[in-house]
Protein backbone atom coordinates (compact mmCIF):
# COMPACT_ATOMS: atom_id res chain seq x y z
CA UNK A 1 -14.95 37.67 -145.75
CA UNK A 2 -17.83 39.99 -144.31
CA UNK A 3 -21.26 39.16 -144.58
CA UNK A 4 -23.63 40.62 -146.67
CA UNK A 5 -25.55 41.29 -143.41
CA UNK A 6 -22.32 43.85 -142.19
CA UNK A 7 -21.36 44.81 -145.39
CA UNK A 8 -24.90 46.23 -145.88
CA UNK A 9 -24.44 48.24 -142.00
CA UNK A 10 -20.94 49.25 -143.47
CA UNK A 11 -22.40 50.76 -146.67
CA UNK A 12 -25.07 52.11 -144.39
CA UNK A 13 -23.12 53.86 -141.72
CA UNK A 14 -20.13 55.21 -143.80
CA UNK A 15 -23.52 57.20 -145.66
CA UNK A 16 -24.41 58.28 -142.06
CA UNK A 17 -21.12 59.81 -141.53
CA UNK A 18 -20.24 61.46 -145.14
CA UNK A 19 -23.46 63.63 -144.57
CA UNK A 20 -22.13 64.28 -141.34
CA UNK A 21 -20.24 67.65 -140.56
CA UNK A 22 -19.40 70.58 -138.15
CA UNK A 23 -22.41 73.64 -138.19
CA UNK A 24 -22.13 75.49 -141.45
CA UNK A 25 -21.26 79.48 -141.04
CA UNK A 26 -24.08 79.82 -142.97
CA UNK A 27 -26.36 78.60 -139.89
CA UNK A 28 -24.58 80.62 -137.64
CA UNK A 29 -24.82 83.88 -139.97
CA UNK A 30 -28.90 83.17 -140.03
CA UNK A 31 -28.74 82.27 -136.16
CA UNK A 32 -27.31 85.57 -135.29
CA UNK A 33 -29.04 87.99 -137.80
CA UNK A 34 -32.75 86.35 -136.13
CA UNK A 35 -31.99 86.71 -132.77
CA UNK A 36 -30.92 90.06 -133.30
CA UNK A 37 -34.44 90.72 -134.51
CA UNK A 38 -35.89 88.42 -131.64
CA UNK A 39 -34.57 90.82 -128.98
CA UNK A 40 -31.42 88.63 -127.88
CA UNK A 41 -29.21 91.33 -129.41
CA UNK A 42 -26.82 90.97 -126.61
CA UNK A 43 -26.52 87.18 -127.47
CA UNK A 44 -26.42 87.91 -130.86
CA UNK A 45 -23.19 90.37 -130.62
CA UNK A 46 -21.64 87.81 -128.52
CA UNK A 47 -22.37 84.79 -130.41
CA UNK A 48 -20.78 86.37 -133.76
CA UNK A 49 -17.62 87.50 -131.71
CA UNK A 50 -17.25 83.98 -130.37
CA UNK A 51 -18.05 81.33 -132.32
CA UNK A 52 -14.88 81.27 -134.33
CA UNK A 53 -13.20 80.47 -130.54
CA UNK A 54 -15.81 79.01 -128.33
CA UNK A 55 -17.62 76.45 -130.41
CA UNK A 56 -15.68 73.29 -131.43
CA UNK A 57 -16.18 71.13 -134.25
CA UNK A 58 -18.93 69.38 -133.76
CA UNK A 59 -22.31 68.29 -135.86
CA UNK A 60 -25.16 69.71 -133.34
CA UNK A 61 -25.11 72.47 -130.98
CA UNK A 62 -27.99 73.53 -128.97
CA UNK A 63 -27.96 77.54 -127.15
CA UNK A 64 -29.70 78.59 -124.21
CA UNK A 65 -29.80 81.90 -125.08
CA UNK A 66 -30.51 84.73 -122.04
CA UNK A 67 -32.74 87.76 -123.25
CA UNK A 68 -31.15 91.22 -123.64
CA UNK A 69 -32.65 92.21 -120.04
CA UNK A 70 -30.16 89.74 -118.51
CA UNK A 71 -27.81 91.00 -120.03
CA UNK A 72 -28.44 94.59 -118.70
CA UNK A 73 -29.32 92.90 -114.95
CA UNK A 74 -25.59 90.68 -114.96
CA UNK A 75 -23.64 91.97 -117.28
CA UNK A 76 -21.57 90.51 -119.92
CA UNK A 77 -21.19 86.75 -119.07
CA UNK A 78 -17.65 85.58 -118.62
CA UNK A 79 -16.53 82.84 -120.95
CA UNK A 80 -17.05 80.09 -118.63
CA UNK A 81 -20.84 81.24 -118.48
CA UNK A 82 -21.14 81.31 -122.14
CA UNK A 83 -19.90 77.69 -121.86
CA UNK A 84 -22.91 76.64 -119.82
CA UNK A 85 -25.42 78.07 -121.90
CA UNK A 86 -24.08 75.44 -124.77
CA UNK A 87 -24.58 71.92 -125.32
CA UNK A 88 -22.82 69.47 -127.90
CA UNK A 89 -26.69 67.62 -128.56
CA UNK A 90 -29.49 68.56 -130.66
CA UNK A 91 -32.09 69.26 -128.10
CA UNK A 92 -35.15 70.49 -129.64
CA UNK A 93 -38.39 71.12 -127.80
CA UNK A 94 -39.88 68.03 -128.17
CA UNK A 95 -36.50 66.12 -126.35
CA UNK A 96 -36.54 68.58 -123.52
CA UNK A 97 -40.23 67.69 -123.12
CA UNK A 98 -39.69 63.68 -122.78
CA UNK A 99 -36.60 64.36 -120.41
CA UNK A 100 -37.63 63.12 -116.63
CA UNK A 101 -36.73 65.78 -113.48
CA UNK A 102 -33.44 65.89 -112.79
CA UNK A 103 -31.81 64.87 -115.97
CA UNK A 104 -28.89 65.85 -116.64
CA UNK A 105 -27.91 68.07 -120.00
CA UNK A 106 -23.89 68.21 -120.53
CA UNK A 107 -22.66 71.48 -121.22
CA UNK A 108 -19.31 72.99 -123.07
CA UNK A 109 -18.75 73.75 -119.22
CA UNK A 110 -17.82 70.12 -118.33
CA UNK A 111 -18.45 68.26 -115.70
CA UNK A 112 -21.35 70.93 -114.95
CA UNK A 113 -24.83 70.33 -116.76
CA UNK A 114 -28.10 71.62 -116.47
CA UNK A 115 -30.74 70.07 -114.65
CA UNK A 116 -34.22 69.19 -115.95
CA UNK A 117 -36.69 70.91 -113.50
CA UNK A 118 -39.90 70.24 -115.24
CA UNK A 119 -42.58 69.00 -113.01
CA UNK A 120 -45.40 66.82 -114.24
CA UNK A 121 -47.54 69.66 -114.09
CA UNK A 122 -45.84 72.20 -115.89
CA UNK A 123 -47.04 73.23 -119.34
CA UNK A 124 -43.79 75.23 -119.32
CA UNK A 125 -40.31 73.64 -119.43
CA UNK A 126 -37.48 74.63 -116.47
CA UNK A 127 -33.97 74.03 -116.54
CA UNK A 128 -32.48 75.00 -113.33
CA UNK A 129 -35.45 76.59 -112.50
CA UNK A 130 -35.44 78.73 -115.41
CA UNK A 131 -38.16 78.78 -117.94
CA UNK A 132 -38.10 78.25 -121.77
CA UNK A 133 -39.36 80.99 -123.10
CA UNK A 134 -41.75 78.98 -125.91
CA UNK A 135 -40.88 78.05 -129.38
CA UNK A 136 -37.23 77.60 -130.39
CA UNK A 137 -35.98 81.47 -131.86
CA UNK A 138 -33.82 79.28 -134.39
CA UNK A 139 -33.86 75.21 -135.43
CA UNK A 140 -32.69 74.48 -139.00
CA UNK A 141 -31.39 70.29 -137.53
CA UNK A 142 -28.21 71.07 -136.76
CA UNK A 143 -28.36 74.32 -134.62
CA UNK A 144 -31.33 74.79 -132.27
CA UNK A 145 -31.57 77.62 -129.63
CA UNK A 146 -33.87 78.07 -127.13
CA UNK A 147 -34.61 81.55 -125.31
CA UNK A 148 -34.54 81.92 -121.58
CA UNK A 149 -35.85 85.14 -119.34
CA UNK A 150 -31.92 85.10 -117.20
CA UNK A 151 -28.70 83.09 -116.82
CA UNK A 152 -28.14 79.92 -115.62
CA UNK A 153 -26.69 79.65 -112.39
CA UNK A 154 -23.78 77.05 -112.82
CA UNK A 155 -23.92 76.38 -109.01
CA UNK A 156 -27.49 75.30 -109.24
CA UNK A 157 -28.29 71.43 -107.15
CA UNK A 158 -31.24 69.70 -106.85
CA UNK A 159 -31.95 67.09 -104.10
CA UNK A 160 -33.11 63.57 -105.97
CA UNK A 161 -34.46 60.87 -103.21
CA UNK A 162 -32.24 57.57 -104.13
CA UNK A 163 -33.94 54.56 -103.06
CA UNK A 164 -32.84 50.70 -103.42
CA UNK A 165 -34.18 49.36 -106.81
CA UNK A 166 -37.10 46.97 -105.69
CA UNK A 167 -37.15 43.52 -107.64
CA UNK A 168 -39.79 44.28 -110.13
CA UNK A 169 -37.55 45.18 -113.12
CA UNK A 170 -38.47 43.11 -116.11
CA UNK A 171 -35.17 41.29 -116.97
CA UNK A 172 -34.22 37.87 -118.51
CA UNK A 173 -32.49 36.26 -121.49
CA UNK A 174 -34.46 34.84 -124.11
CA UNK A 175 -32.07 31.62 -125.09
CA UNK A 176 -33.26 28.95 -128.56
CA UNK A 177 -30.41 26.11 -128.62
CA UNK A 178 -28.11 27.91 -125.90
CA UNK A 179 -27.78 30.78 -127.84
CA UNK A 180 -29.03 34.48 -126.94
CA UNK A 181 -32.12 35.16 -129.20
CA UNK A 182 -33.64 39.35 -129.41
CA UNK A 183 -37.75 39.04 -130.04
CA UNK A 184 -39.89 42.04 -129.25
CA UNK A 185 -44.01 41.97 -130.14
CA UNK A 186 -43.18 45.32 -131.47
CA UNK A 187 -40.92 46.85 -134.51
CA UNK A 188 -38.08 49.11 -134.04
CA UNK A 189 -39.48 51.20 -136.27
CA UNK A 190 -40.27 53.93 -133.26
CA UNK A 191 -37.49 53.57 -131.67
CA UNK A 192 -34.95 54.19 -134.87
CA UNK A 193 -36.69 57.14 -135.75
CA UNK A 194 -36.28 58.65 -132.60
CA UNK A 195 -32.49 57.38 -132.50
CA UNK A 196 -31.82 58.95 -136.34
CA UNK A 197 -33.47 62.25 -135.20
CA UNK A 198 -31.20 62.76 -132.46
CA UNK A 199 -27.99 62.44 -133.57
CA UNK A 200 -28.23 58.13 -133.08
CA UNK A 201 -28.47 56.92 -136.78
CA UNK A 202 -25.66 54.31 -136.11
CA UNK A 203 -27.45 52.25 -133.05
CA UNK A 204 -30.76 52.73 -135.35
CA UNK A 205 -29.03 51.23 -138.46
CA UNK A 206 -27.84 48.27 -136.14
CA UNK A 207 -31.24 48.15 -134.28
CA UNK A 208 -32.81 47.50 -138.01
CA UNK A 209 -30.32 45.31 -139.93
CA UNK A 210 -29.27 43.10 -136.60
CA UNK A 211 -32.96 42.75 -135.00
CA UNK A 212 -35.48 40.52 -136.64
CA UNK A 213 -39.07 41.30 -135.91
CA UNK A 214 -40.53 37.97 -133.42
CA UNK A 215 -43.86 37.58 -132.10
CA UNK A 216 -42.32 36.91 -128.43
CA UNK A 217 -41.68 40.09 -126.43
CA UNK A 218 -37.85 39.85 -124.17
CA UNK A 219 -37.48 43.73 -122.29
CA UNK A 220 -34.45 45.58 -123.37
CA UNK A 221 -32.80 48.46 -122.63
CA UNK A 222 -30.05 49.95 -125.54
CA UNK A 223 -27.62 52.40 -124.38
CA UNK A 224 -26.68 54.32 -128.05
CA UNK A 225 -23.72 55.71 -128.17
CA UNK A 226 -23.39 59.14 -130.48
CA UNK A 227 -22.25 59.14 -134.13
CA UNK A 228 -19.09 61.03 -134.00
CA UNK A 229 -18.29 58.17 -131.48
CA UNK A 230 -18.92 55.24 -134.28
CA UNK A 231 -17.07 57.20 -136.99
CA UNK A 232 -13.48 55.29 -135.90
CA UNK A 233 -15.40 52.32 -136.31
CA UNK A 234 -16.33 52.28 -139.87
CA UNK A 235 -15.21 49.15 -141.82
CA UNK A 236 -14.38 47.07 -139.01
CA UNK A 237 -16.75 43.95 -139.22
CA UNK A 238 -15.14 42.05 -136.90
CA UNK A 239 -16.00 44.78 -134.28
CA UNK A 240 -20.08 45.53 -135.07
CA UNK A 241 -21.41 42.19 -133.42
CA UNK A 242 -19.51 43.07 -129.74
CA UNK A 243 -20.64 46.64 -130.54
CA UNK A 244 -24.22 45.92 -130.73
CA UNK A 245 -24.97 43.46 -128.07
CA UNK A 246 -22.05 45.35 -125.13
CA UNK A 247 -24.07 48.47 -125.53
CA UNK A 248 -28.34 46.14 -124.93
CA UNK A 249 -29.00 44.36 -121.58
CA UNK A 250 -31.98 42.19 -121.42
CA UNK A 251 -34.25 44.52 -118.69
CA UNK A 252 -36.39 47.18 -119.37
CA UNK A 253 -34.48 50.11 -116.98
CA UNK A 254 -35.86 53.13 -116.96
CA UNK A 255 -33.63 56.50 -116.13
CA UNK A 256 -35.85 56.20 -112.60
CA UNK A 257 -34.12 52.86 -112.26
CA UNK A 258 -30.82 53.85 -113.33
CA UNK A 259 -29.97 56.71 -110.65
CA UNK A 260 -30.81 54.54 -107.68
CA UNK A 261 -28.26 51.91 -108.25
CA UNK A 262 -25.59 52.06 -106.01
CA UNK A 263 -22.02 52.86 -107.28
CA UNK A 264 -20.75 49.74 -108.26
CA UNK A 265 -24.03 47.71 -109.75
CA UNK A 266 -23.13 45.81 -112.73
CA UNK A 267 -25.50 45.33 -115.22
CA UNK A 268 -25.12 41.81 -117.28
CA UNK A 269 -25.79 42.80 -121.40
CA UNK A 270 -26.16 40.45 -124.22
CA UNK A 271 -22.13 40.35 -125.14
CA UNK A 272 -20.94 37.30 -122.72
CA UNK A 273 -18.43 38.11 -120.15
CA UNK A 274 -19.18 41.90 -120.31
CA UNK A 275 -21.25 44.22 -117.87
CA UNK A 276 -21.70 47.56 -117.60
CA UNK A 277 -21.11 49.00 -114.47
CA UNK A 278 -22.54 52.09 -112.78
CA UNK A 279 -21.33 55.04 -110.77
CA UNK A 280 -22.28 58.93 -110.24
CA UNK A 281 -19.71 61.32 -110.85
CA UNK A 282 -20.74 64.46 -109.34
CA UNK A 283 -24.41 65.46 -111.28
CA UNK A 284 -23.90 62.56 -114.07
CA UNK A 285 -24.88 58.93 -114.11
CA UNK A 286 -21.54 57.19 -115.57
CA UNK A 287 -21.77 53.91 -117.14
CA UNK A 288 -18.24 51.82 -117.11
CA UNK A 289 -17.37 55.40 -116.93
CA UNK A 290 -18.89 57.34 -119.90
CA UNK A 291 -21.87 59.65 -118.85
CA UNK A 292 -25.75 59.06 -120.06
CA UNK A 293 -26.46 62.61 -121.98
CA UNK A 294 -29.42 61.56 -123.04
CA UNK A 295 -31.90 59.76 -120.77
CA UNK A 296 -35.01 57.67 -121.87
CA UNK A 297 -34.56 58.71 -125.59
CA UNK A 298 -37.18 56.21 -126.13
CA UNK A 299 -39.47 54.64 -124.06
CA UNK A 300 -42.53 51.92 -124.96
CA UNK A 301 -43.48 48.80 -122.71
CA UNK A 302 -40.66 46.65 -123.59
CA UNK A 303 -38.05 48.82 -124.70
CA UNK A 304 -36.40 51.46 -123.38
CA UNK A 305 -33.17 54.08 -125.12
CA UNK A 306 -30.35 55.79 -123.45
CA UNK A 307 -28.32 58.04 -125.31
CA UNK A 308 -24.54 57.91 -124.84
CA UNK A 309 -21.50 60.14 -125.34
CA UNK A 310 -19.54 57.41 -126.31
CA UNK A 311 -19.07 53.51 -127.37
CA UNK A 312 -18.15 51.66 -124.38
CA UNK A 313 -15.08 50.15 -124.58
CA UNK A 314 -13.72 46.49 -123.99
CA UNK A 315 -11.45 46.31 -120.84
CA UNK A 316 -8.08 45.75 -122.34
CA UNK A 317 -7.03 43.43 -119.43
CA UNK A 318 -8.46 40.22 -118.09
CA UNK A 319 -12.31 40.09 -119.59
CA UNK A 320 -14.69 41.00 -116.61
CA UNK A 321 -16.54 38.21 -115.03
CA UNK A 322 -20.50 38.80 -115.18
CA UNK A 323 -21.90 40.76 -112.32
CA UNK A 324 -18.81 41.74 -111.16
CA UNK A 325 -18.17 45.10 -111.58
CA UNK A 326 -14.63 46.13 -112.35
CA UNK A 327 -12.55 49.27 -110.52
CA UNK A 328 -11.00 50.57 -114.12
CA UNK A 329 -15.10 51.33 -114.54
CA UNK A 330 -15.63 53.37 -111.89
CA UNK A 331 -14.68 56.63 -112.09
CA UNK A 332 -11.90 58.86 -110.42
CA UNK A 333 -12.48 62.31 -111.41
CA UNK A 334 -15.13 63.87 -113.10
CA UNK A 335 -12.84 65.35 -116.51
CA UNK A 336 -15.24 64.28 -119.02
């Protein structure tokens, strides 16, 4: 029988995902009638001729919508352009401020994503070079769109300098009578907010029911996977222990860190006998091969969040031995 403890995160996450559903028409009606009246009437045609078609069933959706005058310079964008103007996540202006330079937003247009091209210095924020023009022109949780001066160019590369990882990364197990312990000098309070605001309620429900509050401090990093990638999980008990502790490893890893690993690194997390193993596929940092959409989520001086598009899955073979990475992780193609 299921402890109270999981039948509590059951309870808990099956909420999560009844109140969870694809954009309402009603948000794209109100979407389209204000950025008529925003001057992205161009956008605004196209988006109400399209969205039966282009946009799939999903519970966020964020636009990068090009003003009318790029319209008039390039023309009608072909459907594949469109496609990289969209994104599956709810990036609102705050996220795109705490993404680091050259992070990577996925687009309908897969494997191609934007590129963060923010500079410490700018007050403005660039994606591929191409400004956000200010406030969002629409936001109601679910459907956020931001306004840009001209297209995105989908062939758009930035050069990132990869260097080794130097030996100062805070990692280590914190062990009380051989057994893996969590402590952290600080709540999760932060951290779950941030998690539930971003489309992350499930690893924030397990971050507060599984993780006691201890006055030692052990550096983490969590790598969340999104909702819609939990919802299959939902009454499984057995599963939500190996769920929680394949997805934390016991260093504090920073997206910095992250993209100078060579292909092949394994990282060791708190589920024995499981690591997860990195690799680049093209643009995007894959991890046992499912990409990081959303780097440093959250960041204090112990703990740092990765979002994920997905739950990373056991290997159905021969468990991996720690540090090891395995081939079935690595990637072969970039059809994500």
């Amino acid at each position: 029988m299921a402890s109270p403890v999981l039948l509590l995160l059951s309870l808990i996450l099956f909420s999560v995902f009844s109140l969870s559903s694809s954009i309402p028409s009603e948000s794209i009606a109100d979407a389209v009638d204000i950025l008529a009246d925003s001057g992205y009437l161009s956008l605004s045609l196209t988006l109400e001729a399209v969205s039966d078609t282009l946009l799939p069933n999903s519970s966020y959706l964020t636009i990068f919508a090009p003003a009318d005058g790029a319209f008039v310079r390039s023309g009608q964008p072909s459907r594949s352009l469109l496609q990289f103007h969209f994104s599956l996540l709810p990036f609102t202006l705050q996220t795109l401020k705490s993404l680091p330079y050259a992070a990577k937003i996925p687009t309908l247009l897969a494997p191609r994503s934007l590129t963060v091209t923010t500079s410490p210095s700018d007050d403005r924020i660039s994606l591929n070079h191409v400004m956000i023009t200010g406030s969002p022109i629409f936001d109601d949780g679910l459907l956020i769109i931001h306004g840009i001066d001209q297209f995105f160019d989908p062939n758009f590369e930035v050069s990132v300098p990869v260097q080794i990882p130097g030996s100062n990364i805070g990692c280590g197990f914190s062990t009380e009578n051989g057994k893996v312990v969590f402590s952290g000098a600080n709540s999760f309070r932060q951290a779950s907010g941030v998690l539930r605001s971003s489309g992350y309620s499930a690893m924030a429900e397990f971050l507060d029911v599984q993780v006691p509050e201890n006055k030692e401090r052990t550096m983490m990093t969590v790598f969340a996977p999104l909702d819609k990638s939990m919802l299959k999980r939902i009454g499984n008990f057995s599963e939500y222990s190996s769920i929680f502790l394949r997805h934390v490893v016991p260093c504090r890893l920073l997206w910095n860190d992250l993209v100078k690993f060579d292909d092949g690194t394994a990282l060791v997390t708190y589920l024995e006998g499981f690591t997860i193993n990195s690799a680049s596929c093209g643009e995007v940092l894959m991890l046992n091969g499912e990409p990081v959409v959303y780097p440093n989520m959250y960041i204090s001086d112990w703990l740092v969040v990765h979002g994920l598009r997905e739950v990373l899955a056991l290997p159905e073979g021969p468990k991996e031995v720690a540090g090891v990475p395995s081939e079935e992780n690595l990637p072969e193609n970039c059809e994500f």
